[in-house]
N, C-alpha and C. Protein backbone atom coordinates (compact mmCIF):
# COMPACT_ATOMS: atom_id res chain seq x y z
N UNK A 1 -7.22 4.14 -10.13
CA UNK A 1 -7.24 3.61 -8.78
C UNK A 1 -5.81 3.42 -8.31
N UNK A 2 -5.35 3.75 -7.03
CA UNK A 2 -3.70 3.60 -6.36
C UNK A 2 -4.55 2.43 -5.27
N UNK A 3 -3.79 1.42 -5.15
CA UNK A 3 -3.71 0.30 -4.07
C UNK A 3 -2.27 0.08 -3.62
N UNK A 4 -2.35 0.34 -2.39
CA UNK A 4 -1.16 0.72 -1.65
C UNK A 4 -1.30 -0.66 -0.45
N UNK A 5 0.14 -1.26 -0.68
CA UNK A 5 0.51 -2.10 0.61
C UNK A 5 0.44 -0.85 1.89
N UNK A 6 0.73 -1.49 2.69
CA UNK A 6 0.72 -0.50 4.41
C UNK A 6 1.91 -0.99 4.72
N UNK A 7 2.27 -1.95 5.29
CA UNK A 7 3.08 -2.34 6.26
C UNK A 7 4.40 -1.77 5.30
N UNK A 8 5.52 -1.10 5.82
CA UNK A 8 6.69 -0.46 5.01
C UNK A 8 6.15 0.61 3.88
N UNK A 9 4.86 0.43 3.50
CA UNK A 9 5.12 1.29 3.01
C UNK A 9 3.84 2.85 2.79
N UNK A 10 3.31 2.46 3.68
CA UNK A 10 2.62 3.95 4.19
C UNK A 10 3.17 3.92 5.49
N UNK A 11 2.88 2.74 6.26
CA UNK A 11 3.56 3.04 7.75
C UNK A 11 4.49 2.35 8.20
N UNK A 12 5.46 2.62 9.15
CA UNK A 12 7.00 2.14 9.72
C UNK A 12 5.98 1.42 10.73
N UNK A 13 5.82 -0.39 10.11
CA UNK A 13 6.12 -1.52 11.14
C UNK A 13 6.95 -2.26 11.88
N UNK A 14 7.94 -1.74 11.56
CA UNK A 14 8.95 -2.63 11.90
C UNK A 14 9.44 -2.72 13.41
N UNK A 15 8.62 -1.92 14.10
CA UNK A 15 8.99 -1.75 15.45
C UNK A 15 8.01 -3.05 16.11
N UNK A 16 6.81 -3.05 15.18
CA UNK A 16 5.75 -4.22 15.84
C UNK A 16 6.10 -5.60 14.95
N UNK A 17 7.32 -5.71 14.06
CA UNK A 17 7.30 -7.02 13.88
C UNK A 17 7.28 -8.20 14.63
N UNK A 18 8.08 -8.35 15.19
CA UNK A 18 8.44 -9.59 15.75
C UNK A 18 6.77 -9.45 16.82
N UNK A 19 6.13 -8.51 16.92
CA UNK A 19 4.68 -9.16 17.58
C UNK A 19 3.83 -9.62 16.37
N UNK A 20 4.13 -9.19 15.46
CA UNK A 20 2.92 -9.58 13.82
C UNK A 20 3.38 -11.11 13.69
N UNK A 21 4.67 -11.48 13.79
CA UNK A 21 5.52 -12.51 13.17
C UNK A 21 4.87 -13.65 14.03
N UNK A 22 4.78 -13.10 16.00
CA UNK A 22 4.13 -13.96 16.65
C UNK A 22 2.25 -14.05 16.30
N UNK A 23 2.11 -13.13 15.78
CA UNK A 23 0.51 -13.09 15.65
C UNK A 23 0.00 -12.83 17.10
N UNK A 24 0.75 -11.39 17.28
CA UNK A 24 -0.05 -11.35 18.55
C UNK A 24 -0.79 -9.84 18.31
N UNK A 25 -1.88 -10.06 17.95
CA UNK A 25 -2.15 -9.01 17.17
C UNK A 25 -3.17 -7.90 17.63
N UNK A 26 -3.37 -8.57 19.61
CA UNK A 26 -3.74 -7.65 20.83
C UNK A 26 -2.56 -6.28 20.95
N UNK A 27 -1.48 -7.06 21.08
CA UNK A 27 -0.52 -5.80 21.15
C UNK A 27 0.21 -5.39 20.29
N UNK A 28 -0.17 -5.75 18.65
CA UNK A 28 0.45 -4.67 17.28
C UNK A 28 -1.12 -3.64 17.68
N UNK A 29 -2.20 -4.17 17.92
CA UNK A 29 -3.44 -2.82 17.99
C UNK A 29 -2.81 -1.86 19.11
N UNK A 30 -2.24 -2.60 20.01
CA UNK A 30 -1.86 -1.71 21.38
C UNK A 30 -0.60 -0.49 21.07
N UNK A 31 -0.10 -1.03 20.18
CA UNK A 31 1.22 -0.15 20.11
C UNK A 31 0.66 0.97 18.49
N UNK A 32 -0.70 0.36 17.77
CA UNK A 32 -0.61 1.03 16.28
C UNK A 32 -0.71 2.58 16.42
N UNK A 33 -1.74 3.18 17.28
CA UNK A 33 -1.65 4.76 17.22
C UNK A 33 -0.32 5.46 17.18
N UNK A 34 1.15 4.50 17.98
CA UNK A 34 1.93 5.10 18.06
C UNK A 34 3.65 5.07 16.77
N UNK A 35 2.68 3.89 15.75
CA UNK A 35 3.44 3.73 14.66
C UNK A 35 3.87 5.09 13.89
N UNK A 36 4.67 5.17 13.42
CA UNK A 36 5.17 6.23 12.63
C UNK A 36 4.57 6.61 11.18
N UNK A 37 3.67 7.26 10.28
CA UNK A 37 3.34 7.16 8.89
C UNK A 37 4.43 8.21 8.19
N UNK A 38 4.87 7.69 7.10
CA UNK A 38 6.21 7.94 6.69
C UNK A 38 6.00 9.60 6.05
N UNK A 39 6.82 10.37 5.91
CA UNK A 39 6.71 11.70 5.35
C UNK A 39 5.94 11.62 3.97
N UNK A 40 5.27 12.74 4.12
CA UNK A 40 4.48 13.01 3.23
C UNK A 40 3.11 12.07 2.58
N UNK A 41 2.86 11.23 3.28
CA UNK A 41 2.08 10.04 2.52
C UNK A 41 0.87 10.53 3.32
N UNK A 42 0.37 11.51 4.34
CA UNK A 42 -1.10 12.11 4.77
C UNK A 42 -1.02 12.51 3.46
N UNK A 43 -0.20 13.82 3.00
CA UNK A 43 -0.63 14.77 1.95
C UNK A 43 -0.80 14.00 0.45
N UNK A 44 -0.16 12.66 0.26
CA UNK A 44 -0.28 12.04 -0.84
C UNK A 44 -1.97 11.71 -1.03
N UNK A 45 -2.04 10.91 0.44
CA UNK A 45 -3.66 10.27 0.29
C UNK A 45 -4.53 11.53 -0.16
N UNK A 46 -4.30 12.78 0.42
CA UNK A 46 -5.77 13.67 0.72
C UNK A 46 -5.22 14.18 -1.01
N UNK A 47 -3.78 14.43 -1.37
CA UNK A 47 -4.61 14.90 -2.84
C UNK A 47 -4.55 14.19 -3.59
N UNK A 48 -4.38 12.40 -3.65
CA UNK A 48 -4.93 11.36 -5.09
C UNK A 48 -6.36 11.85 -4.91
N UNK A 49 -7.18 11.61 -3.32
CA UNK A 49 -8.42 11.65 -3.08
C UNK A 49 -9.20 13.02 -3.91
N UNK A 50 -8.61 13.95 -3.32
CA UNK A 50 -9.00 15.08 -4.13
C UNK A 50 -8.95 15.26 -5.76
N UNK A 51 -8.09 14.77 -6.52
CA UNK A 51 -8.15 14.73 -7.75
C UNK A 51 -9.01 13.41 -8.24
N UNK A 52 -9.55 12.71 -7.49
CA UNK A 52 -11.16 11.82 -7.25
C UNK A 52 -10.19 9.95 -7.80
N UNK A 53 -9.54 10.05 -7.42
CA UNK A 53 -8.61 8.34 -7.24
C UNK A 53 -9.42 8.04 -6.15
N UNK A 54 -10.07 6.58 -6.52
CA UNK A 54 -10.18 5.57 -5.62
C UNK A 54 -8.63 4.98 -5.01
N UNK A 55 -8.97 4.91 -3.63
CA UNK A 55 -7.71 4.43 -3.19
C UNK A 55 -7.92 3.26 -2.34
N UNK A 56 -6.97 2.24 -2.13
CA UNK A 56 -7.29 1.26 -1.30
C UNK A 56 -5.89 0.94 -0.33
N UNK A 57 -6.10 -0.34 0.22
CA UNK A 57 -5.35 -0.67 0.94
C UNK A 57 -5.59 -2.59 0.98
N UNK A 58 -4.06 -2.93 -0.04
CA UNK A 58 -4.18 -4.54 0.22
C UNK A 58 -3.21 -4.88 0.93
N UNK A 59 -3.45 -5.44 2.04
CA UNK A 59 -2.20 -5.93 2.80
C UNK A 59 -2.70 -7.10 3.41
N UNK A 60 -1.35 -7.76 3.67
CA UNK A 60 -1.20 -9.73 3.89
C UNK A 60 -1.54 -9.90 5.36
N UNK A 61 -1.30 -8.60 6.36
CA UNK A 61 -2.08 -8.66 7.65
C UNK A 61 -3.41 -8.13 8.15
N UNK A 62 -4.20 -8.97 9.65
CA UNK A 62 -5.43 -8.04 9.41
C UNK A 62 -5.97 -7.12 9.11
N UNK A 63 -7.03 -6.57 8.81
CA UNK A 63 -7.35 -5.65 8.30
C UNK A 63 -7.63 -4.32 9.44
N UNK A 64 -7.66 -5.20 10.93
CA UNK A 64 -7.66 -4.53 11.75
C UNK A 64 -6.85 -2.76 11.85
N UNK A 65 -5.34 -2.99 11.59
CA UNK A 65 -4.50 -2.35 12.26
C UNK A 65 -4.38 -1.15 10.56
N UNK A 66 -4.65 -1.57 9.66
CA UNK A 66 -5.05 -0.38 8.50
C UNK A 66 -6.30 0.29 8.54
N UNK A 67 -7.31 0.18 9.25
CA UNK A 67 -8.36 0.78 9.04
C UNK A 67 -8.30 1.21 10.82
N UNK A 68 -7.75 1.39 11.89
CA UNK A 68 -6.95 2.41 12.94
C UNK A 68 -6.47 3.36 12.26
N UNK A 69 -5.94 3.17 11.45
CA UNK A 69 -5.12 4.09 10.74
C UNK A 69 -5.59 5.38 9.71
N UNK A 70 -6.97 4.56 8.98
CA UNK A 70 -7.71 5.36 8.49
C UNK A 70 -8.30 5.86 9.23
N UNK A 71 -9.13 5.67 10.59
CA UNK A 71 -9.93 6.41 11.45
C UNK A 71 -9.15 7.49 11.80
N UNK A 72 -7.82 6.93 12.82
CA UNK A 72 -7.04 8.27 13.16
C UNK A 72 -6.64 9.06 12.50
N UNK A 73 -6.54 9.08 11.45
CA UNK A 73 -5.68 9.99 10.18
C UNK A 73 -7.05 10.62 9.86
N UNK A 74 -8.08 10.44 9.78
CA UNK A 74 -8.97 10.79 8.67
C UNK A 74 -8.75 10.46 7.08
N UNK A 75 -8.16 9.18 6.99
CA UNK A 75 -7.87 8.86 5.25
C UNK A 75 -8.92 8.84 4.88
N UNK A 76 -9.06 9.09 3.63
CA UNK A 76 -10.80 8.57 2.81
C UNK A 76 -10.06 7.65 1.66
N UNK A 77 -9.84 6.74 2.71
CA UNK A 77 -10.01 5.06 1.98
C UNK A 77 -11.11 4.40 2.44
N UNK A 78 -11.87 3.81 1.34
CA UNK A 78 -13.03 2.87 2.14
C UNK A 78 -12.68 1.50 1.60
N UNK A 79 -11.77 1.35 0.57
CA UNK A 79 -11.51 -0.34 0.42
C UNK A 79 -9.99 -0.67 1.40
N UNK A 80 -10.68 -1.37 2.01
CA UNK A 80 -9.08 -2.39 2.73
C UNK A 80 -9.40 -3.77 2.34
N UNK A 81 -8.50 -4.73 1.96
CA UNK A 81 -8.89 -6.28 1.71
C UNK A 81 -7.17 -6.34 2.29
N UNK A 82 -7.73 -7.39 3.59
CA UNK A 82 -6.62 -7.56 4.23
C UNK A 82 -6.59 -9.49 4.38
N UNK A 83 -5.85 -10.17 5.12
CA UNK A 83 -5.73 -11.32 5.76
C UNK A 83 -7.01 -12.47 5.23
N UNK A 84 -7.75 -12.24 5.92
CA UNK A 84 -8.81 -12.56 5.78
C UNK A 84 -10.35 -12.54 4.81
N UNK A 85 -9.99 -11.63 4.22
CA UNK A 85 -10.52 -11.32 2.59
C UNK A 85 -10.32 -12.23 1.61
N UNK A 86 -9.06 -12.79 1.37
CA UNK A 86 -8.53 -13.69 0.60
C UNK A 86 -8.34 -15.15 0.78
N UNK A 87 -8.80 -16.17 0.13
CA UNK A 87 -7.95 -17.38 0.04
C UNK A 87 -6.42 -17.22 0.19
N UNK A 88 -5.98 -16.50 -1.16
CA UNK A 88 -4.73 -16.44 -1.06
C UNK A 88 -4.07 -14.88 -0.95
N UNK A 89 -3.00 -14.90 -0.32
CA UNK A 89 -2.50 -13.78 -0.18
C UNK A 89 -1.03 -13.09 -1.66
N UNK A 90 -0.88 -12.36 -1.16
CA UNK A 90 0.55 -11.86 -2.42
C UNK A 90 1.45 -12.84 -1.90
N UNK A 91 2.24 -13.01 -3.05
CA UNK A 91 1.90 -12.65 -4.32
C UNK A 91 0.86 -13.05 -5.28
N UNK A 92 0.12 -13.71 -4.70
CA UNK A 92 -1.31 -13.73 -5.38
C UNK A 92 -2.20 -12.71 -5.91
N UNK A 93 -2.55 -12.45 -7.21
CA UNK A 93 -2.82 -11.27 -7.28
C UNK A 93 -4.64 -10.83 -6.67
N UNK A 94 -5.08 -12.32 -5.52
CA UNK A 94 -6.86 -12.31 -5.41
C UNK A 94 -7.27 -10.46 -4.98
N UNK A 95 -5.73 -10.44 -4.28
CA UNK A 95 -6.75 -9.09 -3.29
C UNK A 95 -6.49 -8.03 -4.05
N UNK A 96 -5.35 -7.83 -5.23
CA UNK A 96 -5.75 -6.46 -6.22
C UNK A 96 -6.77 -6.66 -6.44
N UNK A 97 -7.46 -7.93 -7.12
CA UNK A 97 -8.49 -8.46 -7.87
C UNK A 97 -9.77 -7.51 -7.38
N UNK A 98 -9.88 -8.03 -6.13
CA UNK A 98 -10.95 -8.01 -5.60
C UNK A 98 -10.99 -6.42 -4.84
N UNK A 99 -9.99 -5.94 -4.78
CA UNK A 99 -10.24 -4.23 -4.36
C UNK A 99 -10.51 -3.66 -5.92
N UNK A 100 -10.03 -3.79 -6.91
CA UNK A 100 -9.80 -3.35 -8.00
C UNK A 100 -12.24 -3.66 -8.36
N UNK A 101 -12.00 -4.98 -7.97
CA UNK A 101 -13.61 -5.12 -8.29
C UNK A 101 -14.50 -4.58 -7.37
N UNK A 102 -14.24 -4.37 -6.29
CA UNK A 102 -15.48 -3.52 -5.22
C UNK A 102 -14.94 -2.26 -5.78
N UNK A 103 -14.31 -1.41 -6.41
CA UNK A 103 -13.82 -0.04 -7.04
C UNK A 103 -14.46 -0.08 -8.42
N UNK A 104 -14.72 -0.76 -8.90
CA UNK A 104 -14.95 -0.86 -10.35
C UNK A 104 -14.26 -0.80 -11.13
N UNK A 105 -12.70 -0.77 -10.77
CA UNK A 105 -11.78 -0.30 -11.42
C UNK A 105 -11.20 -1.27 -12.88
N UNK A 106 -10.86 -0.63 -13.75
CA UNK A 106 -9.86 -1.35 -14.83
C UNK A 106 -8.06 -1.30 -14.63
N UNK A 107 -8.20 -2.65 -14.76
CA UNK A 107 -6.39 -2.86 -14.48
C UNK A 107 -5.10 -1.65 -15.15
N UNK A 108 -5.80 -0.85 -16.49
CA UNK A 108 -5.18 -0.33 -17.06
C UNK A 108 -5.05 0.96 -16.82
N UNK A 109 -5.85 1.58 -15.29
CA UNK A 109 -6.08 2.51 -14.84
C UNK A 109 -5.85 2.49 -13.47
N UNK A 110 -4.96 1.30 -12.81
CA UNK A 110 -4.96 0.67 -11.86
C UNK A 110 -3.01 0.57 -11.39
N UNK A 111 -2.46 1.61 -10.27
CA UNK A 111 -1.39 1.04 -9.20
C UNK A 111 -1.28 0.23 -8.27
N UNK A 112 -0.45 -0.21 -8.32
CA UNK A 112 0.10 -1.13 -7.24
C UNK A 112 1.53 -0.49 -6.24
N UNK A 113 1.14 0.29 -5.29
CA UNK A 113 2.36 0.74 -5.07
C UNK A 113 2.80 -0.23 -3.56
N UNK A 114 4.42 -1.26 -3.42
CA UNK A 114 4.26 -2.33 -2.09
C UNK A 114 5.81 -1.48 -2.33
N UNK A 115 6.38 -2.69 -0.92
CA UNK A 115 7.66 -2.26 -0.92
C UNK A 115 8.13 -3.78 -0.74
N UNK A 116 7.64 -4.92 -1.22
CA UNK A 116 8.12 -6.47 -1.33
C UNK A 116 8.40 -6.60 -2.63
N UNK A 117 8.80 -7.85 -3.27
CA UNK A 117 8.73 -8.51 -4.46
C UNK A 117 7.47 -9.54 -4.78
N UNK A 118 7.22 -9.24 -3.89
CA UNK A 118 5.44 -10.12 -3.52
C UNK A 118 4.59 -9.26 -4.46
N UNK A 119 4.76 -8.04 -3.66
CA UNK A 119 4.02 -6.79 -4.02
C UNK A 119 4.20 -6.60 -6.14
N UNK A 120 5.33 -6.79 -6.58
CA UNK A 120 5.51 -6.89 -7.74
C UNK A 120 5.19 -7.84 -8.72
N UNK A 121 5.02 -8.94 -7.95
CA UNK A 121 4.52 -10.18 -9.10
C UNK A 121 3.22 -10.15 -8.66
N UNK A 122 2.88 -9.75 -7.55
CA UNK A 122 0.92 -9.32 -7.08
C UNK A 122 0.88 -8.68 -8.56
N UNK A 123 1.02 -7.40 -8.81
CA UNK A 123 1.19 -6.22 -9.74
C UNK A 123 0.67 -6.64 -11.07
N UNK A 124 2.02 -7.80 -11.44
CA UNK A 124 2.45 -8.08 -12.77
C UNK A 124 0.96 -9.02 -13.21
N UNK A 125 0.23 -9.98 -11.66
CA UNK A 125 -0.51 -11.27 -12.04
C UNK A 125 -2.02 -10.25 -12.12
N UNK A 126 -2.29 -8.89 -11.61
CA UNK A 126 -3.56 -8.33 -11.65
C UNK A 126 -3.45 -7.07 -13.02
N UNK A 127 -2.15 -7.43 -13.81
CA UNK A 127 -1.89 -6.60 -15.08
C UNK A 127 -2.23 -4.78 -14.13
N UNK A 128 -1.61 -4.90 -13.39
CA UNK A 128 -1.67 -3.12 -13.08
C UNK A 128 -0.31 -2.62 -12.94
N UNK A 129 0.31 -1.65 -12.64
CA UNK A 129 1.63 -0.39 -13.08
C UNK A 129 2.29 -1.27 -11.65
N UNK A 130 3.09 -1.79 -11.10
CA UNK A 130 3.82 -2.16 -10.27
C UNK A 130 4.71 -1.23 -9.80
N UNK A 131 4.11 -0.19 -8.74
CA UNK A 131 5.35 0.75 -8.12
C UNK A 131 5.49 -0.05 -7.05
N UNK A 132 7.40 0.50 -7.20
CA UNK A 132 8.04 -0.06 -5.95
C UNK A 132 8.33 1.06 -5.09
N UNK A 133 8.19 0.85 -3.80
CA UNK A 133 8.30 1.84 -2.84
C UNK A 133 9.29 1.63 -1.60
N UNK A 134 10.33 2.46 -2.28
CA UNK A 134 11.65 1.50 -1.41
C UNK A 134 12.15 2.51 -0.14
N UNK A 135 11.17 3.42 0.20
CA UNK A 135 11.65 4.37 1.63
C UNK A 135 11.38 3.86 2.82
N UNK A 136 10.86 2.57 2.92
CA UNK A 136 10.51 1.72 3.84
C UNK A 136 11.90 0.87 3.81
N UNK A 137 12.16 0.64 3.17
CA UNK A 137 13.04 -0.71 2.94
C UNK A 137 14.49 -0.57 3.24
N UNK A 138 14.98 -1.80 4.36
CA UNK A 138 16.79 -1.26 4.31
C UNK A 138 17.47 -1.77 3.38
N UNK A 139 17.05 -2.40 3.15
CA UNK A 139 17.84 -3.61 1.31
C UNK A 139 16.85 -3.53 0.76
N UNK A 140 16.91 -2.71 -0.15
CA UNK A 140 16.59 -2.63 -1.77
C UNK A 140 16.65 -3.48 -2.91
N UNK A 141 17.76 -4.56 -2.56
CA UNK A 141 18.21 -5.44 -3.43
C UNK A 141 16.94 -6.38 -4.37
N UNK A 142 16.35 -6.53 -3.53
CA UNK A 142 14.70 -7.71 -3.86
C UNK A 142 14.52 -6.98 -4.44
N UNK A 143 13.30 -5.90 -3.99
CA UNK A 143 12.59 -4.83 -4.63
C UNK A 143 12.94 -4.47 -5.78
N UNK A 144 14.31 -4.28 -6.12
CA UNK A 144 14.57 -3.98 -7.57
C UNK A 144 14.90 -5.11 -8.46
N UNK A 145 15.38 -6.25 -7.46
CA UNK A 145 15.85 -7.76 -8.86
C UNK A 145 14.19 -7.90 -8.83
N UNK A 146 13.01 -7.79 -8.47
CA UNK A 146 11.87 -7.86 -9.31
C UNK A 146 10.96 -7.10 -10.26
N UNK A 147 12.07 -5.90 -10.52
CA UNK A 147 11.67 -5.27 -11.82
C UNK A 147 10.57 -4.42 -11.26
N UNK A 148 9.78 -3.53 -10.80
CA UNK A 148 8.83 -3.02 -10.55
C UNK A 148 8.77 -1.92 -11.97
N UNK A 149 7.43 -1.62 -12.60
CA UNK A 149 7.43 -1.03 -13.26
C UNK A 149 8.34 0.56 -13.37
N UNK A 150 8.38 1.02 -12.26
CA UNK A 150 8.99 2.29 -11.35
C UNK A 150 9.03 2.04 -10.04
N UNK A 151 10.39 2.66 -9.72
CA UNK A 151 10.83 2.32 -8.39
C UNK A 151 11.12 3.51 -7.70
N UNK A 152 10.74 4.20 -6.60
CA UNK A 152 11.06 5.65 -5.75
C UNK A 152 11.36 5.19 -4.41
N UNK A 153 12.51 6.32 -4.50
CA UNK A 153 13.43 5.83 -2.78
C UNK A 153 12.38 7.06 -1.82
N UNK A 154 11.76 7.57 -2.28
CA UNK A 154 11.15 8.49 -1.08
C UNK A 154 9.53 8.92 -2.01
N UNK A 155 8.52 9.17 -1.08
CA UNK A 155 7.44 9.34 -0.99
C UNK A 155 6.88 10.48 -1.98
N UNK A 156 8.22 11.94 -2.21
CA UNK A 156 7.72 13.03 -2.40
C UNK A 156 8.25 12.67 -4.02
N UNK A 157 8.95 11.99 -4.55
CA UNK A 157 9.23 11.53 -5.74
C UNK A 157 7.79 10.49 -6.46
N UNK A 158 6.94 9.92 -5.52
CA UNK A 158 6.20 9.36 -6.18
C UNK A 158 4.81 10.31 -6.23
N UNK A 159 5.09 11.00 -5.86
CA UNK A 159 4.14 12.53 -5.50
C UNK A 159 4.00 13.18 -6.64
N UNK A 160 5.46 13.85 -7.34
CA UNK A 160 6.01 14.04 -8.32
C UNK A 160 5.67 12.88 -9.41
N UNK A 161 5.62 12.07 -9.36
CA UNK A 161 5.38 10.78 -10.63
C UNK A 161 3.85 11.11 -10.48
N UNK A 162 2.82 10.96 -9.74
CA UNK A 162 1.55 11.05 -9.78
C UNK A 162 0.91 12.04 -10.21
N UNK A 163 1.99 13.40 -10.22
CA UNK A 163 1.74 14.79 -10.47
C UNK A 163 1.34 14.67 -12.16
N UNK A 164 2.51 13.82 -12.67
CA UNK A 164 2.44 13.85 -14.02
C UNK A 164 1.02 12.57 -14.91
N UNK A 165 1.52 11.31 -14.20
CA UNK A 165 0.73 10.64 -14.36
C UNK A 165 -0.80 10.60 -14.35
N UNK A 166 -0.95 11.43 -13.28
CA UNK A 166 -2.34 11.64 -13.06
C UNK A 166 -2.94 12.55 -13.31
N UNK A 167 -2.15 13.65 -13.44
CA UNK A 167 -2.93 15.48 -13.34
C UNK A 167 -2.57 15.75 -12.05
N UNK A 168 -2.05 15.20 -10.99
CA UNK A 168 -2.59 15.90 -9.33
C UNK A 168 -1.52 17.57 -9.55
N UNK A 169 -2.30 18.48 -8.92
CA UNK A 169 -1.64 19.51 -8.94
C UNK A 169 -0.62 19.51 -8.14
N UNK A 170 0.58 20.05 -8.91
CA UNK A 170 1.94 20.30 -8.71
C UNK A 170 1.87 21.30 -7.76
């Protein structure tokens, strides 16, 4: 199973922060069709999917503005556990937990790919592979003083890591 943060690091939010930050979350939906999804991460989703990876999506904001994303794209993700799913959020590890358990998944067969340090002690507390995903990120500095199991500055490198890790054809 791959469980992937969104915000930085499938898609460039940073243009709708300061509306997320206000929680105004009429106009992060208003502006999401026109968010950016970072190179190569369509072709990542469609071939984990194809080589038969459950894939999800845990992120600390509604669940609203990730599952736009799956409609418009055509992703075949069907787990999102967003905001509201959880008591607690990351670094809490409830919402690997609980995507990892509507998947059936085992932790030892189980990514975490974020681009926070949240995202890494999430990782470390649901015992799954902690990738860091730093092509989102302008300071790197966090992301790496929290150790992520593996760390990739671009998308087509963790493509390449999954190639091997997983079988996906090269």
């Amino acid at each position: 199973m791959i469980i992937f943060d969104f915000d930085q690091t499938l898609v460039d939010t940073s243009s709708v922060e300061h509306l997320r930050a206000a929680r105004n979350w009429k106009a992060v939906m208003a502006q999401a069709s026109k968010l950016p999804v970072y190179d190569g991460i369509n072709e990542l989703i469609q071939d984990l999917h194809k080589a038969g990876q459950t894939i999800a999506i845990v992120t600390k904001s509604p669940d609203m503005v990730p599952k736009a994303f799956i409609k418009a794209h055509g992703w075949p993700i069907d787990i999102v556990v967003g905001y509201h799913h959880v008591k607690n959020r990351k670094p809490h590890p409830e919402g690997l937990l609980l995507a990892m358990s509507k998947a059936g998944a085992s932790p030892d067969a189980t990514y975490h790919v974020g681009d926070q340090p949240q995202d890494t002690e999430a990782s470390r507390g649901a015992n799954v592979v902690a990738v860091g995903s730093a092509w989102g990120c302008t300071d790197t500095a966090e992301l790496e003083a929290s150790k992520p199991d593996v760390l990739f500055s671009s998308v087509a490198k963790l493509r390449d890591y999954f190639v091997v890790e997983l079988g996906l054809d090269g």
